[in-house]
PDB file of N, CA and C in Angstrom:
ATOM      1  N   UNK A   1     107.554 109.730 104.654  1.00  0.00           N
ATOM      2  CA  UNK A   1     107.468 108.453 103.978  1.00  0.00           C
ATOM      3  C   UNK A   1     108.485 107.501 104.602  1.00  0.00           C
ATOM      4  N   UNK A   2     108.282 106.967 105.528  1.00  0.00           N
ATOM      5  CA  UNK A   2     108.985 106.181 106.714  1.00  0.00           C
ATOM      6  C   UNK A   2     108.886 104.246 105.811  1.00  0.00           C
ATOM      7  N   UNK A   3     110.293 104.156 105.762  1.00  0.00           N
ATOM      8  CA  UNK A   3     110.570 102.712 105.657  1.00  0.00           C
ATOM      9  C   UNK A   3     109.447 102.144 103.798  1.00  0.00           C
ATOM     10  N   UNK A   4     109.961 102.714 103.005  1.00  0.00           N
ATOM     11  CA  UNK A   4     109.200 103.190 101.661  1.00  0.00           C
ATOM     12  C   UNK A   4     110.296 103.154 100.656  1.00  0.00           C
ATOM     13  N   UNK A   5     110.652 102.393  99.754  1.00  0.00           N
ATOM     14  CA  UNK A   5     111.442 102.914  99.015  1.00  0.00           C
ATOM     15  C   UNK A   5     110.955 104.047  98.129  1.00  0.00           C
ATOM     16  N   UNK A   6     112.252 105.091  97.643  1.00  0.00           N
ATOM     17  CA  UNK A   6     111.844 106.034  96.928  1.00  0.00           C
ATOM     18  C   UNK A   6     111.809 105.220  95.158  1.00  0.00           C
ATOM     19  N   UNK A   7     112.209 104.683  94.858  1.00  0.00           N
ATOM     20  CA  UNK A   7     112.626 104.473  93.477  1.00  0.00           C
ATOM     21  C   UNK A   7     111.666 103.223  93.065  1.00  0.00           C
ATOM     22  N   UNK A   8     111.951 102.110  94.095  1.00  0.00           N
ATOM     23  CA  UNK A   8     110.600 100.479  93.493  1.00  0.00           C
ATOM     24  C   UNK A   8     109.285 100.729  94.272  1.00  0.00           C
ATOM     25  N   UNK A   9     109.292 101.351  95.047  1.00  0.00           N
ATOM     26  CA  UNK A   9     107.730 101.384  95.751  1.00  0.00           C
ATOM     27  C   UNK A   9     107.569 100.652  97.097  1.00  0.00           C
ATOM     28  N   UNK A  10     108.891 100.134  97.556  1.00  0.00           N
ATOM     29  CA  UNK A  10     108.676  98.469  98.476  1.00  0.00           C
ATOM     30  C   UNK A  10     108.673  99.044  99.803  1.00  0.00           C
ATOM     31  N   UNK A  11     107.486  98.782 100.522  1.00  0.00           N
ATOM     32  CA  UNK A  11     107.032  98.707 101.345  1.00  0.00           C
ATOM     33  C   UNK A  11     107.327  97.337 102.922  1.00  0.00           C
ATOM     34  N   UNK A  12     106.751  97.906 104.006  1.00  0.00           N
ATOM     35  CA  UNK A  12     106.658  96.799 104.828  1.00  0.00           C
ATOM     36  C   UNK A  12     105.357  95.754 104.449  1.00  0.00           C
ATOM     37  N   UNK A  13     105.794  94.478 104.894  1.00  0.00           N
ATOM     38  CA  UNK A  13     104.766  93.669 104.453  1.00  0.00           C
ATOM     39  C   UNK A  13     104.555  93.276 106.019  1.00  0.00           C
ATOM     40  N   UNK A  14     103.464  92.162 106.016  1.00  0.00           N
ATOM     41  CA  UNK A  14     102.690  91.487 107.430  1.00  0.00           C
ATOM     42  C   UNK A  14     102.622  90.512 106.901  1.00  0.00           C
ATOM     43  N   UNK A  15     102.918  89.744 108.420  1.00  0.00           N
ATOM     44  CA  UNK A  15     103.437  87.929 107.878  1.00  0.00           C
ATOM     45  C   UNK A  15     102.413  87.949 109.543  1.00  0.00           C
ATOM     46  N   UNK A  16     102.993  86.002 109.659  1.00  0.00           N
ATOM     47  CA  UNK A  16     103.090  85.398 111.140  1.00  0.00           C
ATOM     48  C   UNK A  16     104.389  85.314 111.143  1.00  0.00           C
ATOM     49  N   UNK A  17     104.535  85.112 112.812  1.00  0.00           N
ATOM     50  CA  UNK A  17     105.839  83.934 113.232  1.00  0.00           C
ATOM     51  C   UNK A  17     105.052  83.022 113.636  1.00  0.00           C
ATOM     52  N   UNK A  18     105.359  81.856 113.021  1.00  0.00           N
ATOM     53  CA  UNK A  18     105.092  80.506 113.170  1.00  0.00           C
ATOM     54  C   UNK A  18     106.210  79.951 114.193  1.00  0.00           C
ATOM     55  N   UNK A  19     105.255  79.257 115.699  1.00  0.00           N
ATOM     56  CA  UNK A  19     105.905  78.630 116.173  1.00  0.00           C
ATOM     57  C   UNK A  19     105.809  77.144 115.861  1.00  0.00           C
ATOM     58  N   UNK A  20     106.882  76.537 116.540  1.00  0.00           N
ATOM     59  CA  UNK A  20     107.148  74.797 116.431  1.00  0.00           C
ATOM     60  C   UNK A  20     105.761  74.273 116.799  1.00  0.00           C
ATOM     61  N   UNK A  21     104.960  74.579 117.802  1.00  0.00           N
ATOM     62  CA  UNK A  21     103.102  74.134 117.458  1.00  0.00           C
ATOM     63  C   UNK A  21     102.503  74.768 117.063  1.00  0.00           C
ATOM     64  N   UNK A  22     103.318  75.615 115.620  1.00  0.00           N
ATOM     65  CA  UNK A  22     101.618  76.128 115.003  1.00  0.00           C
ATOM     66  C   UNK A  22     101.072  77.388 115.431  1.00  0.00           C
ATOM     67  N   UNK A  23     101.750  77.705 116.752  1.00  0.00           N
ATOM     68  CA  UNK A  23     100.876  79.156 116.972  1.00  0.00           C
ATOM     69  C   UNK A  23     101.491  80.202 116.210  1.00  0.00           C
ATOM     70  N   UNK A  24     100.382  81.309 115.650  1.00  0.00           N
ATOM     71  CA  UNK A  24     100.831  82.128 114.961  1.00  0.00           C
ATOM     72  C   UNK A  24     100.253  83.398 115.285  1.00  0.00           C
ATOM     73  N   UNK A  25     101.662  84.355 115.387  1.00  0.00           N
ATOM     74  CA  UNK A  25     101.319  85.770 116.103  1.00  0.00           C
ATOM     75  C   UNK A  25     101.785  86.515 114.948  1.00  0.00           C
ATOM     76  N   UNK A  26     100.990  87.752 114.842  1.00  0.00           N
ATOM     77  CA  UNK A  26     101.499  88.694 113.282  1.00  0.00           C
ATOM     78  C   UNK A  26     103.004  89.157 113.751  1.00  0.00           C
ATOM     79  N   UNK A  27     103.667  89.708 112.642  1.00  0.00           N
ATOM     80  CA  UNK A  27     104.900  89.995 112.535  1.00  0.00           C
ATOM     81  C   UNK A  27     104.990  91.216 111.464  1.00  0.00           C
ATOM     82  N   UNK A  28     105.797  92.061 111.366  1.00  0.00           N
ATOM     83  CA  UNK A  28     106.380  92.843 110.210  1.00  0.00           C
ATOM     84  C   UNK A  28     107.201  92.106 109.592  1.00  0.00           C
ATOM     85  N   UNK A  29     107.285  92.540 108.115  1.00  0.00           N
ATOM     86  CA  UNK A  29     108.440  92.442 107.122  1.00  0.00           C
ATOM     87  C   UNK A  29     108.669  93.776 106.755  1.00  0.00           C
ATOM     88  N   UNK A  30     110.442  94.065 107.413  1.00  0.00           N
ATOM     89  CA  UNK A  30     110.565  95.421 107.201  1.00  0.00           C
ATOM     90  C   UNK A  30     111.612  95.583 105.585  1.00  0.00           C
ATOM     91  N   UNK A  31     111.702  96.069 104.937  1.00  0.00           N
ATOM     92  CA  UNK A  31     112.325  96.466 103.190  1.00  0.00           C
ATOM     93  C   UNK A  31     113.949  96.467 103.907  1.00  0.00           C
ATOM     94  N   UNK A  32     115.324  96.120 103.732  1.00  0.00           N
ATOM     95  CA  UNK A  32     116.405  97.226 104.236  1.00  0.00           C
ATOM     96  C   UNK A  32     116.775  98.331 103.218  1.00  0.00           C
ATOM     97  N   UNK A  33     116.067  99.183 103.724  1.00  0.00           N
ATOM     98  CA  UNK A  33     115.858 100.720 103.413  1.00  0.00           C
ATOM     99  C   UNK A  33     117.247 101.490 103.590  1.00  0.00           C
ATOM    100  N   UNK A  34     117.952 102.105 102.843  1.00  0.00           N
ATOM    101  CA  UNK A  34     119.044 103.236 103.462  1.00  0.00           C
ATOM    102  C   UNK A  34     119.057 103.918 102.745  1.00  0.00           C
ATOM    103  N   UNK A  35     119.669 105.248 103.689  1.00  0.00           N
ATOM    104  CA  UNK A  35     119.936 106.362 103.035  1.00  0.00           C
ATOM    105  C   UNK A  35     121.166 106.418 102.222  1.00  0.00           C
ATOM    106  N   UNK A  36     120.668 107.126 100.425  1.00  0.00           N
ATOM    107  CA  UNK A  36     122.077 106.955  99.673  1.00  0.00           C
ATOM    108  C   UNK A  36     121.908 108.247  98.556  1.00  0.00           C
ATOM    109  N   UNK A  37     123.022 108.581  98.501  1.00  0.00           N
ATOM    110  CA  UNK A  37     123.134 109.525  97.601  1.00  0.00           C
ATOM    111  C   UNK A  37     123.533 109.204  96.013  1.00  0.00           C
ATOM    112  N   UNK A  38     122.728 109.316  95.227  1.00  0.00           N
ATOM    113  CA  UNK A  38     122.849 108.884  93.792  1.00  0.00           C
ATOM    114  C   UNK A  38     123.043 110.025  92.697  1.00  0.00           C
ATOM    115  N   UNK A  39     123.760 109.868  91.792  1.00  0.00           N
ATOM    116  CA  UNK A  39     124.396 110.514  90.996  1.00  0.00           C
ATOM    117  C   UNK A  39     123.445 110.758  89.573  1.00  0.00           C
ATOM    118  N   UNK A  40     123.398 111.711  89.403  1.00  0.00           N
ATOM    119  CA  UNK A  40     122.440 111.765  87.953  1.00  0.00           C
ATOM    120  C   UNK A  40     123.693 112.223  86.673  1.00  0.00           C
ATOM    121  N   UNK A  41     123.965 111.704  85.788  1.00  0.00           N
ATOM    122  CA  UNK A  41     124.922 112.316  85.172  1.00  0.00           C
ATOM    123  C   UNK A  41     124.467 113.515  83.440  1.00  0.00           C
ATOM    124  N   UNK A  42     122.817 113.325  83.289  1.00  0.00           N
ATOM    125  CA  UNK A  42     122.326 114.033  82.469  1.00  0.00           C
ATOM    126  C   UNK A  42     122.492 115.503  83.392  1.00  0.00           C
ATOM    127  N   UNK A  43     121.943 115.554  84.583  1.00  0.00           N
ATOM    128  CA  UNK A  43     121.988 117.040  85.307  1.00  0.00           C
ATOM    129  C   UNK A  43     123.057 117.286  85.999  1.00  0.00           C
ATOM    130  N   UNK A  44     124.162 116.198  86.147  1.00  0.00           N
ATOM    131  CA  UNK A  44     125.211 116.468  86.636  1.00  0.00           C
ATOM    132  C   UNK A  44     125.513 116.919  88.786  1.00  0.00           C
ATOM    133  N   UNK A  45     124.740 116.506  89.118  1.00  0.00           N
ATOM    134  CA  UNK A  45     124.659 116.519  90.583  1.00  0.00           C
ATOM    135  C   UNK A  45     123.646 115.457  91.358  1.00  0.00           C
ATOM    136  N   UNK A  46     124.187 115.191  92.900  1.00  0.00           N
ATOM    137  CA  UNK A  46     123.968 114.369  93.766  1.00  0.00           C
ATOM    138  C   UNK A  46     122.263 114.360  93.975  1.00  0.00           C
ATOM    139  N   UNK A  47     121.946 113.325  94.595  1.00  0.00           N
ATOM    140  CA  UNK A  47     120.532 113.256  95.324  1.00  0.00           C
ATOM    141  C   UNK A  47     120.188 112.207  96.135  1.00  0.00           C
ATOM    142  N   UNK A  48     120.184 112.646  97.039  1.00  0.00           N
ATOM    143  CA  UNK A  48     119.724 111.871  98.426  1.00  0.00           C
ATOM    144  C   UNK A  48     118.351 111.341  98.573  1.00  0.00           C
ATOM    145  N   UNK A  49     118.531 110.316  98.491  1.00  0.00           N
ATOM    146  CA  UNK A  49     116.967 109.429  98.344  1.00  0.00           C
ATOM    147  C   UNK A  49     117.178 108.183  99.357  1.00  0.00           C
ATOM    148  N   UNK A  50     116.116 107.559 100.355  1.00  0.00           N
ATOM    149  CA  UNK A  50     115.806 106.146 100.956  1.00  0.00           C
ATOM    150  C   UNK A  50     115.253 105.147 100.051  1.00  0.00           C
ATOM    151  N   UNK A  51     116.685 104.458  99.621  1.00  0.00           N
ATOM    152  CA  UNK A  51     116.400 103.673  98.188  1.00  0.00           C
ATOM    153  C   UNK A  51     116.469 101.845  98.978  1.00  0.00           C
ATOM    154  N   UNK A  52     115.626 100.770  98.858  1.00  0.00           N
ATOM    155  CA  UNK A  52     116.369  99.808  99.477  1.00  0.00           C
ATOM    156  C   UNK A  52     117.066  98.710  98.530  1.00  0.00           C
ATOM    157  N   UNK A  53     118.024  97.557  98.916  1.00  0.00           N
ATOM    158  CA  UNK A  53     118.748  96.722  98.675  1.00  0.00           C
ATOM    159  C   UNK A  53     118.834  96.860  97.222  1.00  0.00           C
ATOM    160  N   UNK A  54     117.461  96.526  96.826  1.00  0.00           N
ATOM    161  CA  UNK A  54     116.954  95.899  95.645  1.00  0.00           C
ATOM    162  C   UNK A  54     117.478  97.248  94.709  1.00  0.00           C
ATOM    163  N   UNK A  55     116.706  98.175  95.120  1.00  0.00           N
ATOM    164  CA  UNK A  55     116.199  99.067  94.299  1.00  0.00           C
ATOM    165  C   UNK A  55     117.615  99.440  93.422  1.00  0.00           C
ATOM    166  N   UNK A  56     119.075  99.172  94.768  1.00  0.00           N
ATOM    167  CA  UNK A  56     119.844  99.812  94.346  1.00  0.00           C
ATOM    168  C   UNK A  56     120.856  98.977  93.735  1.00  0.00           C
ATOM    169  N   UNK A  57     120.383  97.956  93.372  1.00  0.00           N
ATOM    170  CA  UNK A  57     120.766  96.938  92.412  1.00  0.00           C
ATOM    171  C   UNK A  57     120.287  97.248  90.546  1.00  0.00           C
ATOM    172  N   UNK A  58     119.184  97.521  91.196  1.00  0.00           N
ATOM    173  CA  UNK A  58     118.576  97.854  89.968  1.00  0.00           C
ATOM    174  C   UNK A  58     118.802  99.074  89.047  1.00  0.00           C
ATOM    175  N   UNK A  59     119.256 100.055  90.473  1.00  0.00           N
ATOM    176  CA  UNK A  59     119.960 101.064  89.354  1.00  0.00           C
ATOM    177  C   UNK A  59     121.359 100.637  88.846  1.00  0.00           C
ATOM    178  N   UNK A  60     121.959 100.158  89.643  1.00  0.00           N
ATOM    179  CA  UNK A  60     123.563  99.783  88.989  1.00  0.00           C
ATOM    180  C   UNK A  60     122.687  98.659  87.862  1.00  0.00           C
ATOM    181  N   UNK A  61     121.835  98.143  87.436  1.00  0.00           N
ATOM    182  CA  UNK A  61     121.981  96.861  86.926  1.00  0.00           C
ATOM    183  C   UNK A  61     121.121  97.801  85.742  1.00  0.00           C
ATOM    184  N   UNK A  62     120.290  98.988  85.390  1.00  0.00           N
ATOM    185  CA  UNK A  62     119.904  99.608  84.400  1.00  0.00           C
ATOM    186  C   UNK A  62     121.184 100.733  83.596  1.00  0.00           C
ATOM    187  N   UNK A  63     122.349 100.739  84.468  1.00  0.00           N
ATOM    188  CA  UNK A  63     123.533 101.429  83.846  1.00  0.00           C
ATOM    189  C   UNK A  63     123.487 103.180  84.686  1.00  0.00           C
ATOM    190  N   UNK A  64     122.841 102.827  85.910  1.00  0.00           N
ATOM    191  CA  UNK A  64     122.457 104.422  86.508  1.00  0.00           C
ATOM    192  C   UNK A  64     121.168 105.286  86.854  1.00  0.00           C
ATOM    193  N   UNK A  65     121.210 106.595  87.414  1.00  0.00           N
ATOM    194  CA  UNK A  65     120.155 106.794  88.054  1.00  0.00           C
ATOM    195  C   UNK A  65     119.452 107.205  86.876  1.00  0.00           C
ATOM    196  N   UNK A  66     119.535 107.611  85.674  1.00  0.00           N
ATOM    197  CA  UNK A  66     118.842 108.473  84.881  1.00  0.00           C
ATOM    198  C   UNK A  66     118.359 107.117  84.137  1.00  0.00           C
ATOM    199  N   UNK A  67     118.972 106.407  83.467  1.00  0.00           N
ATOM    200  CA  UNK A  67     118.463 105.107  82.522  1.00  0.00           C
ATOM    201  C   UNK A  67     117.046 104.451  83.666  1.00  0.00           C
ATOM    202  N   UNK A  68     117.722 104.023  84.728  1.00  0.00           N
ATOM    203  CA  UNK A  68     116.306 103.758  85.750  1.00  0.00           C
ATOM    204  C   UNK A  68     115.263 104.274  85.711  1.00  0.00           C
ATOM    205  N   UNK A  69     115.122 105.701  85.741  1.00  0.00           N
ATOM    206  CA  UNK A  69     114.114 106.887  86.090  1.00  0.00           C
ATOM    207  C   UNK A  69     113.442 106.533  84.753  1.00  0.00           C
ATOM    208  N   UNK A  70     113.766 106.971  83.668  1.00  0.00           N
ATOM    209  CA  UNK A  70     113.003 106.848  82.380  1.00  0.00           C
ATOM    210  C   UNK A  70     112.451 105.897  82.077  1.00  0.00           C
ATOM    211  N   UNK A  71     113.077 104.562  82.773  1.00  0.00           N
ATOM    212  CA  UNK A  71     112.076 103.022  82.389  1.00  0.00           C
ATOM    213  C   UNK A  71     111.581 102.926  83.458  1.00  0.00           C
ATOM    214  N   UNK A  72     111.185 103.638  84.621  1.00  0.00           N
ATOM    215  CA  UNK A  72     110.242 103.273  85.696  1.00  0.00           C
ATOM    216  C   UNK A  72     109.214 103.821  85.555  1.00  0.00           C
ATOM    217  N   UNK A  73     108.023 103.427  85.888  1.00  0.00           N
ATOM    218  CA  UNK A  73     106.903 103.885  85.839  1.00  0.00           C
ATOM    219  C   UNK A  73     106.707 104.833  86.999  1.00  0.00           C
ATOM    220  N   UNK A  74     105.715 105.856  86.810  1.00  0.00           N
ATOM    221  CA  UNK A  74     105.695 106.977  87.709  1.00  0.00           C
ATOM    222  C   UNK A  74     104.836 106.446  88.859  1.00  0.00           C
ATOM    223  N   UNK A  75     104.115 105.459  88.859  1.00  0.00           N
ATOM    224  CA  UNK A  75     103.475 104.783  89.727  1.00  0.00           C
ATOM    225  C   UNK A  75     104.144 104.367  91.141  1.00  0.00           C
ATOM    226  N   UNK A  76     105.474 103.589  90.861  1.00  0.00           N
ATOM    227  CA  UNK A  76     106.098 103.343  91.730  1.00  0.00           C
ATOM    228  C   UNK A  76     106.972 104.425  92.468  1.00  0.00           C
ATOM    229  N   UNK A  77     106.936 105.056  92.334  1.00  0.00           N
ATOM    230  CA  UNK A  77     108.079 106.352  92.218  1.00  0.00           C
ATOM    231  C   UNK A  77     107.410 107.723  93.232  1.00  0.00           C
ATOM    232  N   UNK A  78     108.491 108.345  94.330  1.00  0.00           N
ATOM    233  CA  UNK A  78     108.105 109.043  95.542  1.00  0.00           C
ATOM    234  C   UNK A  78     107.727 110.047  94.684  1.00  0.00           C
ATOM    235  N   UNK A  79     107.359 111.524  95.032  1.00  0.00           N
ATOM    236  CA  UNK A  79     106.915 112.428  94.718  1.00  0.00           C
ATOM    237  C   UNK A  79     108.618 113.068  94.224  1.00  0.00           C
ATOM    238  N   UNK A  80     109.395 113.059  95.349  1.00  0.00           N
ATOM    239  CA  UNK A  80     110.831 113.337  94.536  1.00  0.00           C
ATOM    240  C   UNK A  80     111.511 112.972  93.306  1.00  0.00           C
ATOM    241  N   UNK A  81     111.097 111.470  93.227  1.00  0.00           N
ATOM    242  CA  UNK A  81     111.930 110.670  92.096  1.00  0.00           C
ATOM    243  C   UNK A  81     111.344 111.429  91.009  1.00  0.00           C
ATOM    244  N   UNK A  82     109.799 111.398  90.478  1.00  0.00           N
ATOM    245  CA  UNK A  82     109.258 112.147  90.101  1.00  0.00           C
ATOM    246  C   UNK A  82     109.635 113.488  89.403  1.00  0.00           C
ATOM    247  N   UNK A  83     109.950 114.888  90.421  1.00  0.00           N
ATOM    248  CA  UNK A  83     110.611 115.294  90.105  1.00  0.00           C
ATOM    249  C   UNK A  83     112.017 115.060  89.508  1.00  0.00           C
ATOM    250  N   UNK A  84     112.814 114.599  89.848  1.00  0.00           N
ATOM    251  CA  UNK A  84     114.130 114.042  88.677  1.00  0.00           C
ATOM    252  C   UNK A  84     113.847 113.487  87.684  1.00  0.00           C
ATOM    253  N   UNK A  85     112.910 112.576  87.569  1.00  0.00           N
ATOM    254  CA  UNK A  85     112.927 112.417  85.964  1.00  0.00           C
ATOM    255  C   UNK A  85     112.094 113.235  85.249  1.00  0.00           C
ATOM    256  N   UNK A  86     111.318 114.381  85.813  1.00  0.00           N
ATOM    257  CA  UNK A  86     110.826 115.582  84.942  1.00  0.00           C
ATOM    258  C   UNK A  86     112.308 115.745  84.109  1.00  0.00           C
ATOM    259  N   UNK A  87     113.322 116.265  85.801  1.00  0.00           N
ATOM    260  CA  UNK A  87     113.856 117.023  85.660  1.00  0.00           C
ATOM    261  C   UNK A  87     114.867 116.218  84.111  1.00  0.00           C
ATOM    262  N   UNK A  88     115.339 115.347  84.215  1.00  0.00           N
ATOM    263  CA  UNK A  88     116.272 114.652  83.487  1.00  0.00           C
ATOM    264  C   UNK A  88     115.248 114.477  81.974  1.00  0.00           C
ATOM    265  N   UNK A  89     114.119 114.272  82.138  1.00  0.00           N
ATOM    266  CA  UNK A  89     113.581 114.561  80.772  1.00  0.00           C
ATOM    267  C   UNK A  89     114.017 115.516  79.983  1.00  0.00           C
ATOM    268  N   UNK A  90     113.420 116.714  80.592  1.00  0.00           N
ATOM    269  CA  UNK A  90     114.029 118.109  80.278  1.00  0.00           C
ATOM    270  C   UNK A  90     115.370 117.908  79.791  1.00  0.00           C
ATOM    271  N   UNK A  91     116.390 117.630  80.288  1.00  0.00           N
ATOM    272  CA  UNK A  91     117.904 118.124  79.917  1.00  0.00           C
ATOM    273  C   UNK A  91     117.994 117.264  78.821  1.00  0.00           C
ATOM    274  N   UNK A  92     117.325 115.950  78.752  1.00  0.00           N
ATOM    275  CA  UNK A  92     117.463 115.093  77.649  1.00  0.00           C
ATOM    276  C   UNK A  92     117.214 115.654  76.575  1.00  0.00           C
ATOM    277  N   UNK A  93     116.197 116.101  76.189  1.00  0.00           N
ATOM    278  CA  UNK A  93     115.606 117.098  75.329  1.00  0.00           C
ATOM    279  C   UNK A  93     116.477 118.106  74.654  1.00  0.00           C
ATOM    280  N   UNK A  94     116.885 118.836  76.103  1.00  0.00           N
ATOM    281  CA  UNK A  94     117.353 120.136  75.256  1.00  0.00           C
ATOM    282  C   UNK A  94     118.689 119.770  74.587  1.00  0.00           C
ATOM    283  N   UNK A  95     119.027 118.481  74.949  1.00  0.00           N
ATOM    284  CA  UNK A  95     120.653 118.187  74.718  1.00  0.00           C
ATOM    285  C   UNK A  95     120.808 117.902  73.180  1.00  0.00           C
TER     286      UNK A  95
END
């Protein structure tokens, strides 16, 4: 899953570059994607996910990786993320 966020879904997009007359040749819009290790504090250990800019705004701006996971829809979300918020369901539960 190359250049994908794991957590919002955000993808490359396709534009033009527009030159000064108008000519227009396609272009990428690439996400800035990086690799980051995020903290779950219901299960208590690390996880390495390709989260971009945004995404990782959004977890600091929901209070963390677990509050995020539970209000995201599974739609947007890699096959990993997925797994963690099984997983963090679960511990929620049993807690």
């Amino acid at each position: 899953m190359a250049r994908r966020c794991e957590l919002t879904g955000k993808g490359v997009q396709a534009g033009n570059n527009v030159s000064h007359a108008k000519n227009r040749t396609r272009r990428r819009f690439l996400p800035n994607v990086q690799e980051v290790r995020l903290m779950s504090d219901a299960l208590g250990r690390s996880f390495s996910m390709k989260v971009s800019a945004a995404g990782l705004r959004s977890v600091e701006h929901n209070g963390g990786l677990d509050n995020f996971l539970l209000k995201s829809r599974d739609v947007n979300l890699s096959l990993a993320a997925r797994r963690v918020k099984r997983d963090i369901k679960k511990a929620s539960l049993a807690s």
